[in-house]
PDB file of N, CA and C in Angstrom:
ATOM      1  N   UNK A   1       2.075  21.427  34.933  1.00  0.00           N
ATOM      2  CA  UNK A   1       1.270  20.272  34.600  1.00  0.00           C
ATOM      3  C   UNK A   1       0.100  20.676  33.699  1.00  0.00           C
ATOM      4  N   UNK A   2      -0.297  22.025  34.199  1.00  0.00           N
ATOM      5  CA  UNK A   2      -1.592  22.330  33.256  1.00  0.00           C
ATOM      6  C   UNK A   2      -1.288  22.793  31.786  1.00  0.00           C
ATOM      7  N   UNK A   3      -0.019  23.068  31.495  1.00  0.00           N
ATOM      8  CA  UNK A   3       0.382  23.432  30.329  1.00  0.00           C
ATOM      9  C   UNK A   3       0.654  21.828  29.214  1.00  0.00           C
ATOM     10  N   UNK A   4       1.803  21.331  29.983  1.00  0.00           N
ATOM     11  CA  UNK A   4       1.704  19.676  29.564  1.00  0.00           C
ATOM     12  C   UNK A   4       0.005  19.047  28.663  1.00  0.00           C
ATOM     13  N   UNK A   5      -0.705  19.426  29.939  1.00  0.00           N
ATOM     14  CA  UNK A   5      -2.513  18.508  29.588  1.00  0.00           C
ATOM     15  C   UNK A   5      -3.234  19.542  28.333  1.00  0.00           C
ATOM     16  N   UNK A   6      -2.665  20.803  28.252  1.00  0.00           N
ATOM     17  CA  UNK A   6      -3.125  21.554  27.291  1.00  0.00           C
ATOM     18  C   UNK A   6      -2.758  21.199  25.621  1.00  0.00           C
ATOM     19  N   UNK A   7      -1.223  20.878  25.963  1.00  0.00           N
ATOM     20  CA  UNK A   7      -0.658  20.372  24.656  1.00  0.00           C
ATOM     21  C   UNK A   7      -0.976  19.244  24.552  1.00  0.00           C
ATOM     22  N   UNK A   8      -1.115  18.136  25.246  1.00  0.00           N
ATOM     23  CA  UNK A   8      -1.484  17.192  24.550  1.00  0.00           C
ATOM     24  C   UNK A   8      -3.145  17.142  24.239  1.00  0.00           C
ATOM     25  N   UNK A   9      -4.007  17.987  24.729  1.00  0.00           N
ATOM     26  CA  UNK A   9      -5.100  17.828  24.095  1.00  0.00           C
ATOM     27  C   UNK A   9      -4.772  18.434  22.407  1.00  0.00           C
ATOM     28  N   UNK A  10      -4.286  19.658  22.413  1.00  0.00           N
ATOM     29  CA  UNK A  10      -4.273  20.379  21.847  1.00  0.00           C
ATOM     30  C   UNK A  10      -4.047  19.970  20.253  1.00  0.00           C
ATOM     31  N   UNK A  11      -2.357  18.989  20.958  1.00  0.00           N
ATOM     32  CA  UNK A  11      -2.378  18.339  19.358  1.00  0.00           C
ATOM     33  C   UNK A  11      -2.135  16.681  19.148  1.00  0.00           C
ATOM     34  N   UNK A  12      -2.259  16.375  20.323  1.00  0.00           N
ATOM     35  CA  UNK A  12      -2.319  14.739  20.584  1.00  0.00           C
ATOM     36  C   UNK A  12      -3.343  13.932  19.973  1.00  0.00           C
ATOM     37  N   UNK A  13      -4.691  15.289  20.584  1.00  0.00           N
ATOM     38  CA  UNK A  13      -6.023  14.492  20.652  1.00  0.00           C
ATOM     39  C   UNK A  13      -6.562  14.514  19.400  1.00  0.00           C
ATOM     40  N   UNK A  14      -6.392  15.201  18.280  1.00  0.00           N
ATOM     41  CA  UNK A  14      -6.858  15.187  17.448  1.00  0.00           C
ATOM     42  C   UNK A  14      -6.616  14.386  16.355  1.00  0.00           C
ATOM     43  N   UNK A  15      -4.804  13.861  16.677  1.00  0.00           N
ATOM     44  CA  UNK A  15      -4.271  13.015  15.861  1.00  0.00           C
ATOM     45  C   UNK A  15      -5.080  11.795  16.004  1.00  0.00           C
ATOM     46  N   UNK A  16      -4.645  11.391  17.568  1.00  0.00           N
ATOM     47  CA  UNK A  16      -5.936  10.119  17.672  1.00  0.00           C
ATOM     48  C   UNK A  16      -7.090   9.815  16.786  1.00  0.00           C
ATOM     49  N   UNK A  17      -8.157  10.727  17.102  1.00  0.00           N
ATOM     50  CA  UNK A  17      -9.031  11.289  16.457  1.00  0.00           C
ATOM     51  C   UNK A  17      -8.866  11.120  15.218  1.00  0.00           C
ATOM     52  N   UNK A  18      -7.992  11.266  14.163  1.00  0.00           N
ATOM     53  CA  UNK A  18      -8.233  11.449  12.896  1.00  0.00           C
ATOM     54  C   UNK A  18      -7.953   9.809  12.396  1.00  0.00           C
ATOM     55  N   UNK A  19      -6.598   9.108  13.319  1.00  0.00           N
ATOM     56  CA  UNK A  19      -6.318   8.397  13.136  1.00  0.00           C
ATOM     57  C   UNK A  19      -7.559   6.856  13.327  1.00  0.00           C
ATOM     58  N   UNK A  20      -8.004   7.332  14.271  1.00  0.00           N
ATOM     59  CA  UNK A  20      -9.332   6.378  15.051  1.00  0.00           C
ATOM     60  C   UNK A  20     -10.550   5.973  13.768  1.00  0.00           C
ATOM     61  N   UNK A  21     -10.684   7.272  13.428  1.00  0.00           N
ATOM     62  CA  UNK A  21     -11.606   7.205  12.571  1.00  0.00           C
ATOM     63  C   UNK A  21     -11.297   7.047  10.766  1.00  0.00           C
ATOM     64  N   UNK A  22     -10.071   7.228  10.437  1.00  0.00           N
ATOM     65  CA  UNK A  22      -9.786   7.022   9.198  1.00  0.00           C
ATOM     66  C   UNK A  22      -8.846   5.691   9.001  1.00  0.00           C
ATOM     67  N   UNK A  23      -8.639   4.717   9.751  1.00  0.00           N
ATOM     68  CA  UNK A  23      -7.853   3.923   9.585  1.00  0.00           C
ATOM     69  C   UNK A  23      -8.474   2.652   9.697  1.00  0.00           C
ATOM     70  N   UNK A  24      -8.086   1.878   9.079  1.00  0.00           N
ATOM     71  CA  UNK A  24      -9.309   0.750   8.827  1.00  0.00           C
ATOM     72  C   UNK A  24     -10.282   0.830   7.634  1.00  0.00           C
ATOM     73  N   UNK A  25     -10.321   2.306   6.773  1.00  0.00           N
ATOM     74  CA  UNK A  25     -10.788   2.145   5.435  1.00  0.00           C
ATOM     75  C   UNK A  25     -10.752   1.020   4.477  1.00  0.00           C
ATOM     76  N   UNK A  26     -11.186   0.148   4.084  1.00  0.00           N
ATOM     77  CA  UNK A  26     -10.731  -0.606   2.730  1.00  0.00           C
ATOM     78  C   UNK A  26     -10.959  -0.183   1.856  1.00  0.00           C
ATOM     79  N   UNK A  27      -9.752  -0.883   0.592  1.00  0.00           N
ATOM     80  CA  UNK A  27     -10.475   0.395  -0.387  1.00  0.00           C
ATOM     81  C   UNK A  27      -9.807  -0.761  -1.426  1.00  0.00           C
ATOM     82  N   UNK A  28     -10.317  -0.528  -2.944  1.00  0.00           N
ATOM     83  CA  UNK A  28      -9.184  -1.537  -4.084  1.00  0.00           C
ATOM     84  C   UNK A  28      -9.600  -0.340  -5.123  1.00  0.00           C
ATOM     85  N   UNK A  29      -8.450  -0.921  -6.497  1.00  0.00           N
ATOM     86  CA  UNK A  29      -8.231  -0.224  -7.212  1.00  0.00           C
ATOM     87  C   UNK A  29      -8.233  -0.726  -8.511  1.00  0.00           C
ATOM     88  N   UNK A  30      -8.140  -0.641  -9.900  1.00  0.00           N
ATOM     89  CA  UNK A  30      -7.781  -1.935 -11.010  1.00  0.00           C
ATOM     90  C   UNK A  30      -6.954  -0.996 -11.492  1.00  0.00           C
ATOM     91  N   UNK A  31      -5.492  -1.926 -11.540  1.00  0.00           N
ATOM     92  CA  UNK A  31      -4.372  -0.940 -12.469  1.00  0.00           C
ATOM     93  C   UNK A  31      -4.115  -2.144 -13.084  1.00  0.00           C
ATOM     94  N   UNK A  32      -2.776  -1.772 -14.164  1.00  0.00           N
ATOM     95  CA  UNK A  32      -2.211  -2.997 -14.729  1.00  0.00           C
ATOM     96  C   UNK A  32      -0.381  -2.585 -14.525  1.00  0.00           C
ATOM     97  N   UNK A  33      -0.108  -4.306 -14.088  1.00  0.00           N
ATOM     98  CA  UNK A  33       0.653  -4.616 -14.298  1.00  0.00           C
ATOM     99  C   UNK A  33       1.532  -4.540 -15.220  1.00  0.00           C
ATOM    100  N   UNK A  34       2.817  -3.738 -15.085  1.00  0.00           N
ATOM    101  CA  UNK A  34       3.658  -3.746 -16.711  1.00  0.00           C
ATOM    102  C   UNK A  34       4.872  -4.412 -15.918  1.00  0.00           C
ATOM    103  N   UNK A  35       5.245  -4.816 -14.614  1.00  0.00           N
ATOM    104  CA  UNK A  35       6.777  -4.984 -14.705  1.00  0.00           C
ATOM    105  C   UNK A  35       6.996  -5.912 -13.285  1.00  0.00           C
ATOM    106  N   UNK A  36       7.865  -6.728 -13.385  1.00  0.00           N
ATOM    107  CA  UNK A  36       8.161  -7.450 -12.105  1.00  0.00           C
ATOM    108  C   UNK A  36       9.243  -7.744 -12.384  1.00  0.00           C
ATOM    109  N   UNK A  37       9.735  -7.205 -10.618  1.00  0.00           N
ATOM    110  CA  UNK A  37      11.660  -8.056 -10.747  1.00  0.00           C
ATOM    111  C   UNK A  37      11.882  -7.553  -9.334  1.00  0.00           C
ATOM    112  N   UNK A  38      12.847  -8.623  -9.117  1.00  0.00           N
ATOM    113  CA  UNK A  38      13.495  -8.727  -7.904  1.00  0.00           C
ATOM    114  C   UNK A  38      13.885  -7.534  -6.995  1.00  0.00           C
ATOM    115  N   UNK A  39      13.541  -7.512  -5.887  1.00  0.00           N
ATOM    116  CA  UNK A  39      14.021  -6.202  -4.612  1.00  0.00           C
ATOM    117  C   UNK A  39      15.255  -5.830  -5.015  1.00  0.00           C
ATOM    118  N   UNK A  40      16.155  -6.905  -5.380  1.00  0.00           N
ATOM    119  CA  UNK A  40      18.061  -6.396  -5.402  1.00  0.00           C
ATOM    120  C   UNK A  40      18.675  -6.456  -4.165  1.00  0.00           C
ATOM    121  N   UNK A  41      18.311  -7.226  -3.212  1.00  0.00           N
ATOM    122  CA  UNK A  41      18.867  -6.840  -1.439  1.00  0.00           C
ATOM    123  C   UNK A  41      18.596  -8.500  -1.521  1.00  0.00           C
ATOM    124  N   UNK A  42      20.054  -8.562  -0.324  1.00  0.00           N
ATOM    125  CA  UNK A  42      20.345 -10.355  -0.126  1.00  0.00           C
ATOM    126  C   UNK A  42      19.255 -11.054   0.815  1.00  0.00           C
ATOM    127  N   UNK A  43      19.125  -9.723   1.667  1.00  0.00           N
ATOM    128  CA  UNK A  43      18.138 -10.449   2.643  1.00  0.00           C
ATOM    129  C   UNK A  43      16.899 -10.687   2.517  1.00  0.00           C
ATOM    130  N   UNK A  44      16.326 -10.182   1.664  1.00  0.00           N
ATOM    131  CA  UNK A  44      14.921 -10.233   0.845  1.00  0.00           C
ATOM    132  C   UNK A  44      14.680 -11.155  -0.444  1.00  0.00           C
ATOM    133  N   UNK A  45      15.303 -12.263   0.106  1.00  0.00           N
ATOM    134  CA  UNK A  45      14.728 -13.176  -1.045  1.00  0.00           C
ATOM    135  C   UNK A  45      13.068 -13.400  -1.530  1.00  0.00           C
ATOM    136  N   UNK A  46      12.385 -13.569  -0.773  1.00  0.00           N
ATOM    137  CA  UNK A  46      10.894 -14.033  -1.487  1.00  0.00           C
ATOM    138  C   UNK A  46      10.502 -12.219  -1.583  1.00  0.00           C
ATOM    139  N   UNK A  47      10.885 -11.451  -1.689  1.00  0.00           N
ATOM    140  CA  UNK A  47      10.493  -9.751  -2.367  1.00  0.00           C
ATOM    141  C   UNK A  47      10.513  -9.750  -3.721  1.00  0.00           C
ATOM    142  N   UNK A  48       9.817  -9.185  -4.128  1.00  0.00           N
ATOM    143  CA  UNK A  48       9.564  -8.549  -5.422  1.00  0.00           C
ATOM    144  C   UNK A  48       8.460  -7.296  -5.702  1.00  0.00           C
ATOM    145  N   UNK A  49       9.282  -6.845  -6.732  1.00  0.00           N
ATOM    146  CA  UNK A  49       8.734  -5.382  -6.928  1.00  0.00           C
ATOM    147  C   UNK A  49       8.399  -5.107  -7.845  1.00  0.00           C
ATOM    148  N   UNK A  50       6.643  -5.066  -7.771  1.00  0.00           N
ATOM    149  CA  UNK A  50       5.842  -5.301  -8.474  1.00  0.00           C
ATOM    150  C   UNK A  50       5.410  -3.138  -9.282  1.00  0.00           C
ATOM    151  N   UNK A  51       5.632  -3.379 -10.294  1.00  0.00           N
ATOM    152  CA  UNK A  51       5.409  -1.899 -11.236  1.00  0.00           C
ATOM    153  C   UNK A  51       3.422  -1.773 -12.133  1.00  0.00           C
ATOM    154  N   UNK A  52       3.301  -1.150 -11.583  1.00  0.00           N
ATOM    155  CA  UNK A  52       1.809  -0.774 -12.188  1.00  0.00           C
ATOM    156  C   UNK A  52       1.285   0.241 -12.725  1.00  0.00           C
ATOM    157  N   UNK A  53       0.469   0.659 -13.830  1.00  0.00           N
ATOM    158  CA  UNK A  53       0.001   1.600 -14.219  1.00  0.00           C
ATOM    159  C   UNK A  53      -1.644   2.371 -13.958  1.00  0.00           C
ATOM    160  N   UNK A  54      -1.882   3.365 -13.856  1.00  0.00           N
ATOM    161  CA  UNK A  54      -3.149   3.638 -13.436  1.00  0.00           C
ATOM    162  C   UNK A  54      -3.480   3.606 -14.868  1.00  0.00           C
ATOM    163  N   UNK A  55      -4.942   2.892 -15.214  1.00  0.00           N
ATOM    164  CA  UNK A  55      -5.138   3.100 -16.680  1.00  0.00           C
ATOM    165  C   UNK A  55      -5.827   4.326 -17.090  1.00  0.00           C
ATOM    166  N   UNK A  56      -6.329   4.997 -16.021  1.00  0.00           N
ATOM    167  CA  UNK A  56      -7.200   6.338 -16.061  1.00  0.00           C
ATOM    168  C   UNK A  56      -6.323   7.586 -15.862  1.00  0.00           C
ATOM    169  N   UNK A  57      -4.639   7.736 -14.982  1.00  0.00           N
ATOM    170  CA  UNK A  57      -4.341   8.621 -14.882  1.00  0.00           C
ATOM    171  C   UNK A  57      -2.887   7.971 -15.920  1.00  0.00           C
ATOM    172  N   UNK A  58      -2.743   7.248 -16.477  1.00  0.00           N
ATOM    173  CA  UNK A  58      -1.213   6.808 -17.185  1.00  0.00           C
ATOM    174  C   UNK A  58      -0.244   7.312 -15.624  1.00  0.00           C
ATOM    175  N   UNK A  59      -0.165   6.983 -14.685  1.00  0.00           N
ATOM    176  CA  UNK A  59       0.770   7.064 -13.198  1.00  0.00           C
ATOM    177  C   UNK A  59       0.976   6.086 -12.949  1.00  0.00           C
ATOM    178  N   UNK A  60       2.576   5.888 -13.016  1.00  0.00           N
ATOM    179  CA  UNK A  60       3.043   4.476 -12.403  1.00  0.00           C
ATOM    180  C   UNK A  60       3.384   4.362 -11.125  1.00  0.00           C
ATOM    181  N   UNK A  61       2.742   3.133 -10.154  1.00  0.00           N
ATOM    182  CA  UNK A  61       3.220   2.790  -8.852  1.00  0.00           C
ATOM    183  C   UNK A  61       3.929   1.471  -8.366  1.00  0.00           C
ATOM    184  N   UNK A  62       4.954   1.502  -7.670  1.00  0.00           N
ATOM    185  CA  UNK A  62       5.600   0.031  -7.516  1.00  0.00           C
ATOM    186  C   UNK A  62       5.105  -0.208  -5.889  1.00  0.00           C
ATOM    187  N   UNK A  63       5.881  -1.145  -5.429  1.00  0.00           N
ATOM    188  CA  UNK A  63       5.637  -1.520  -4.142  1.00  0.00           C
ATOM    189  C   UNK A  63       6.289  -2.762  -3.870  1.00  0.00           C
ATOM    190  N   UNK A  64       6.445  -3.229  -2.741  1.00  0.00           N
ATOM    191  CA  UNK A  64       7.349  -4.509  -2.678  1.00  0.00           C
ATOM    192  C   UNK A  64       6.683  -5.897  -2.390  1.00  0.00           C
ATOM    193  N   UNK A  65       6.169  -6.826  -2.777  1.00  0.00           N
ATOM    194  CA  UNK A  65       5.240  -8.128  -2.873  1.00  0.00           C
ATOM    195  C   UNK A  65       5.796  -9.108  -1.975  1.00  0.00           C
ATOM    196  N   UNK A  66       5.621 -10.005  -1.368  1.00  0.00           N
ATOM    197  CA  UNK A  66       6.506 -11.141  -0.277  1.00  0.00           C
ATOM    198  C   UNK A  66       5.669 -12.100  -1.107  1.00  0.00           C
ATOM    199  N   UNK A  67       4.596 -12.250  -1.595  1.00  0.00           N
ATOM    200  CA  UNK A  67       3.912 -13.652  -1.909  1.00  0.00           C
ATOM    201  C   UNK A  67       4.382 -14.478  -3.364  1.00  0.00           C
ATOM    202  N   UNK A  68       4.016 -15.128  -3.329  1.00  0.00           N
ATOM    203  CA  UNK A  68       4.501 -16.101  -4.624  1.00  0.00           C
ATOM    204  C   UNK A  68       4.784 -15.504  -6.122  1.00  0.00           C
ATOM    205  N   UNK A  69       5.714 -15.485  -6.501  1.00  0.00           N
ATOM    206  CA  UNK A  69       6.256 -14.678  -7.311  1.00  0.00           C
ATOM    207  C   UNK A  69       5.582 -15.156  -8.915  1.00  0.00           C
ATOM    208  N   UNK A  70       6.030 -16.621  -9.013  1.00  0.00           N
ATOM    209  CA  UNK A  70       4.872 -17.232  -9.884  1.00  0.00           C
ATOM    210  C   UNK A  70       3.936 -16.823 -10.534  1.00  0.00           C
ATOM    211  N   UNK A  71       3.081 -16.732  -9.608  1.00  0.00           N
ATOM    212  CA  UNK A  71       1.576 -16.611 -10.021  1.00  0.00           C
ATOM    213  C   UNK A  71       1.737 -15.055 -10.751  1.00  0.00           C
ATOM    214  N   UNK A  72       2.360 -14.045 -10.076  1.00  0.00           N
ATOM    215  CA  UNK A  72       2.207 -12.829 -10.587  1.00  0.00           C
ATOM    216  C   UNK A  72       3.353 -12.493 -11.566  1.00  0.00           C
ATOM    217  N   UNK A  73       3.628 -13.377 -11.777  1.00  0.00           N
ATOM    218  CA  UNK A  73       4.747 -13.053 -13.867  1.00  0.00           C
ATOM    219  C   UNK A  73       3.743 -13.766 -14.499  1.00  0.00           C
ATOM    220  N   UNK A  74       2.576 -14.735 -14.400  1.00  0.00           N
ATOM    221  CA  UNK A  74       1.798 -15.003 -15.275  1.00  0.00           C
ATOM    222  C   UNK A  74       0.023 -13.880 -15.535  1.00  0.00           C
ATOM    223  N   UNK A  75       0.521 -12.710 -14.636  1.00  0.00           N
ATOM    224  CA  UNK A  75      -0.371 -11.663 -14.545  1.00  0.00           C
ATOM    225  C   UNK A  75       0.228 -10.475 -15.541  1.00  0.00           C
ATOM    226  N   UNK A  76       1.566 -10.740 -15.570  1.00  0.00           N
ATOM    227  CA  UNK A  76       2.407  -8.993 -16.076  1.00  0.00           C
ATOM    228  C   UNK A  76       1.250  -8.996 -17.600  1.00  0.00           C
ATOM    229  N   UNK A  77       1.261  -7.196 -17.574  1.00  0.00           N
ATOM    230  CA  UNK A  77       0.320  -6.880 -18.767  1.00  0.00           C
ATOM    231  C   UNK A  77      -0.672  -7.255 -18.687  1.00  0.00           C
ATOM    232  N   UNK A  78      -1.559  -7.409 -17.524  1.00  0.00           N
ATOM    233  CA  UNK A  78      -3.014  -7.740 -17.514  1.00  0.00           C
ATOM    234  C   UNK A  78      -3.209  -7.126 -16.870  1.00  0.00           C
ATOM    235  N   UNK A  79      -4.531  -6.334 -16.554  1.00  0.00           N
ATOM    236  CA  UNK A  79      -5.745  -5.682 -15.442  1.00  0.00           C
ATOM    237  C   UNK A  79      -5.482  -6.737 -14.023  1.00  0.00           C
ATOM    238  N   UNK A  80      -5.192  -5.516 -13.079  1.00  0.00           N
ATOM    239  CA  UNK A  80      -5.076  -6.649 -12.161  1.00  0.00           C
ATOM    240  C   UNK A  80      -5.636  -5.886 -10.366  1.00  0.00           C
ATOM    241  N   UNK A  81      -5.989  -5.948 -10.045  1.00  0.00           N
ATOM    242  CA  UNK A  81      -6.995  -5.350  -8.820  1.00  0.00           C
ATOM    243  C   UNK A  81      -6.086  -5.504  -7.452  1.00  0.00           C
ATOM    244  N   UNK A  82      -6.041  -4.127  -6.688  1.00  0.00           N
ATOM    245  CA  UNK A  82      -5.217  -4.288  -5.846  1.00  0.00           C
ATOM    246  C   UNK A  82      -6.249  -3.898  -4.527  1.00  0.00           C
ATOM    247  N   UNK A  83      -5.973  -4.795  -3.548  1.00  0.00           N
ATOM    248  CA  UNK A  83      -6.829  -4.586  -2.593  1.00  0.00           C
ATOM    249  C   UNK A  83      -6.478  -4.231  -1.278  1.00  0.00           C
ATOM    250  N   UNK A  84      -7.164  -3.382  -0.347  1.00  0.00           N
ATOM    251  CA  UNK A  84      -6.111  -2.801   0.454  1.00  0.00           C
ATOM    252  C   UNK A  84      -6.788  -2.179   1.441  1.00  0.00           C
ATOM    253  N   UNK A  85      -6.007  -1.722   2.788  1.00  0.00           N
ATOM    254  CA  UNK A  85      -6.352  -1.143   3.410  1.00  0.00           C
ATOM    255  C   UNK A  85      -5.661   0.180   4.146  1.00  0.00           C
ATOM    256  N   UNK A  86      -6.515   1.478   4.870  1.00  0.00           N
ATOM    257  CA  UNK A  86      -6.054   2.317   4.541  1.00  0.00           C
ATOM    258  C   UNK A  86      -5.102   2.556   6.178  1.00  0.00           C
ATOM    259  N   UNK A  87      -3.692   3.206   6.291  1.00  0.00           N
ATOM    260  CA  UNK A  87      -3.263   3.734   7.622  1.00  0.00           C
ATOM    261  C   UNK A  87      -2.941   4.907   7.844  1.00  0.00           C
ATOM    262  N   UNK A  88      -2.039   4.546   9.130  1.00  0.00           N
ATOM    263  CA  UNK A  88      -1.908   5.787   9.085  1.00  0.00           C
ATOM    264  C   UNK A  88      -0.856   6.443   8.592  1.00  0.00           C
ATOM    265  N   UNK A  89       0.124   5.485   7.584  1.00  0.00           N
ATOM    266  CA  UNK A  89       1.161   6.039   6.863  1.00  0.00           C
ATOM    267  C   UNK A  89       1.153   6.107   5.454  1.00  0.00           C
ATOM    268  N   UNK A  90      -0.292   5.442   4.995  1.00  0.00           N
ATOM    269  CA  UNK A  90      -0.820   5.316   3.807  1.00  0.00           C
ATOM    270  C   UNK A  90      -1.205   4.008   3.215  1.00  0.00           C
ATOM    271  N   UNK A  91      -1.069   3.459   2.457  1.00  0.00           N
ATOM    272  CA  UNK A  91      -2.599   2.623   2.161  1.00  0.00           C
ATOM    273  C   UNK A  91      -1.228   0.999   2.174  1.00  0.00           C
ATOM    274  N   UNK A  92      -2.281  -0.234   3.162  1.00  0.00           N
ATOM    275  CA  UNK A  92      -1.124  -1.366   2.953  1.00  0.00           C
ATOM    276  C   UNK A  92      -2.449  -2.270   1.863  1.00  0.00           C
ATOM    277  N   UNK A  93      -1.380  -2.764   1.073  1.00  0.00           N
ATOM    278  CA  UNK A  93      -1.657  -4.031   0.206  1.00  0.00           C
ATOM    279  C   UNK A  93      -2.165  -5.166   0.729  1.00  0.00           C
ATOM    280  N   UNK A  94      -3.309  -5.521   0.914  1.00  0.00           N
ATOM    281  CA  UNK A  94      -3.663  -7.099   0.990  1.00  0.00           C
ATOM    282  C   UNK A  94      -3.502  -8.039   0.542  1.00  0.00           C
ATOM    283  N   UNK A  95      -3.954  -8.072  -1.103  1.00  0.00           N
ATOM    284  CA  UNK A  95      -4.149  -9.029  -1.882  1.00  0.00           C
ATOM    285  C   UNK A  95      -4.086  -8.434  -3.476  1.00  0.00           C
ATOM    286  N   UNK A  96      -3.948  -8.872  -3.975  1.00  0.00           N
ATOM    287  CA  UNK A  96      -3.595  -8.889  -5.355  1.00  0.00           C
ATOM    288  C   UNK A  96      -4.657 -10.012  -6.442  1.00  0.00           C
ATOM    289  N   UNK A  97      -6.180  -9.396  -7.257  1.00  0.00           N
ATOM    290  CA  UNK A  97      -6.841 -10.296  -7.548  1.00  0.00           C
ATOM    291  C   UNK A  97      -6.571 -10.416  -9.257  1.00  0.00           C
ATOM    292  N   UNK A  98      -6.772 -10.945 -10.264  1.00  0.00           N
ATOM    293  CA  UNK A  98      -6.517 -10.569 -11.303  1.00  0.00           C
ATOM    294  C   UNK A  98      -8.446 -10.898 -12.264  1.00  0.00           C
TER     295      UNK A  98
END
């Protein structure tokens, strides 16, 4: 038993710990938009996969969008601000401002 309570301090507690305190960051970014189009999968109709550029590092990032598809083909090729928050598997998308 005392070996068990050792390991999980050992490497349990710290995960907690890192996780406790770094998660919940917000954070946004301004990239631009170069590309939008459909997931390609039947079951994911309102998806789309939205392509962006960092304008400071030229690095492109995609990601998959559920919200109104609309509004963001009248964004492609514009500065567009991504807003977000941080986990523990890496950063989720909130909102999308232009």
């Amino acid at each position: 038993m005392l070996i068990y309570a050792s390991l999980y301090f050992l490497f349990s507690a710290p995960i907690k710990l890192w996780a406790y305190y770094t998660q919940g960051d917000y954070w946004y970014k301004e990239y631009i938009l170069t590309d939008v189009q459909k997931c390609g999968s039947d079951y994911e109709d309102n998806c789309t996969r939205l392509y962006f550029k960092d304008p400071k590092t030229n690095e492109t990032h995609d990601f998959r969008w559920y919200e109104d598809k609309s509004t963001i083909m009248n964004n492609k090729n514009d500065y567009v601000y991504i807003f977000g928050e941080a986990s523990l598997f890496g950063y989720i998308v909130r909102d999308l401002e232009r």
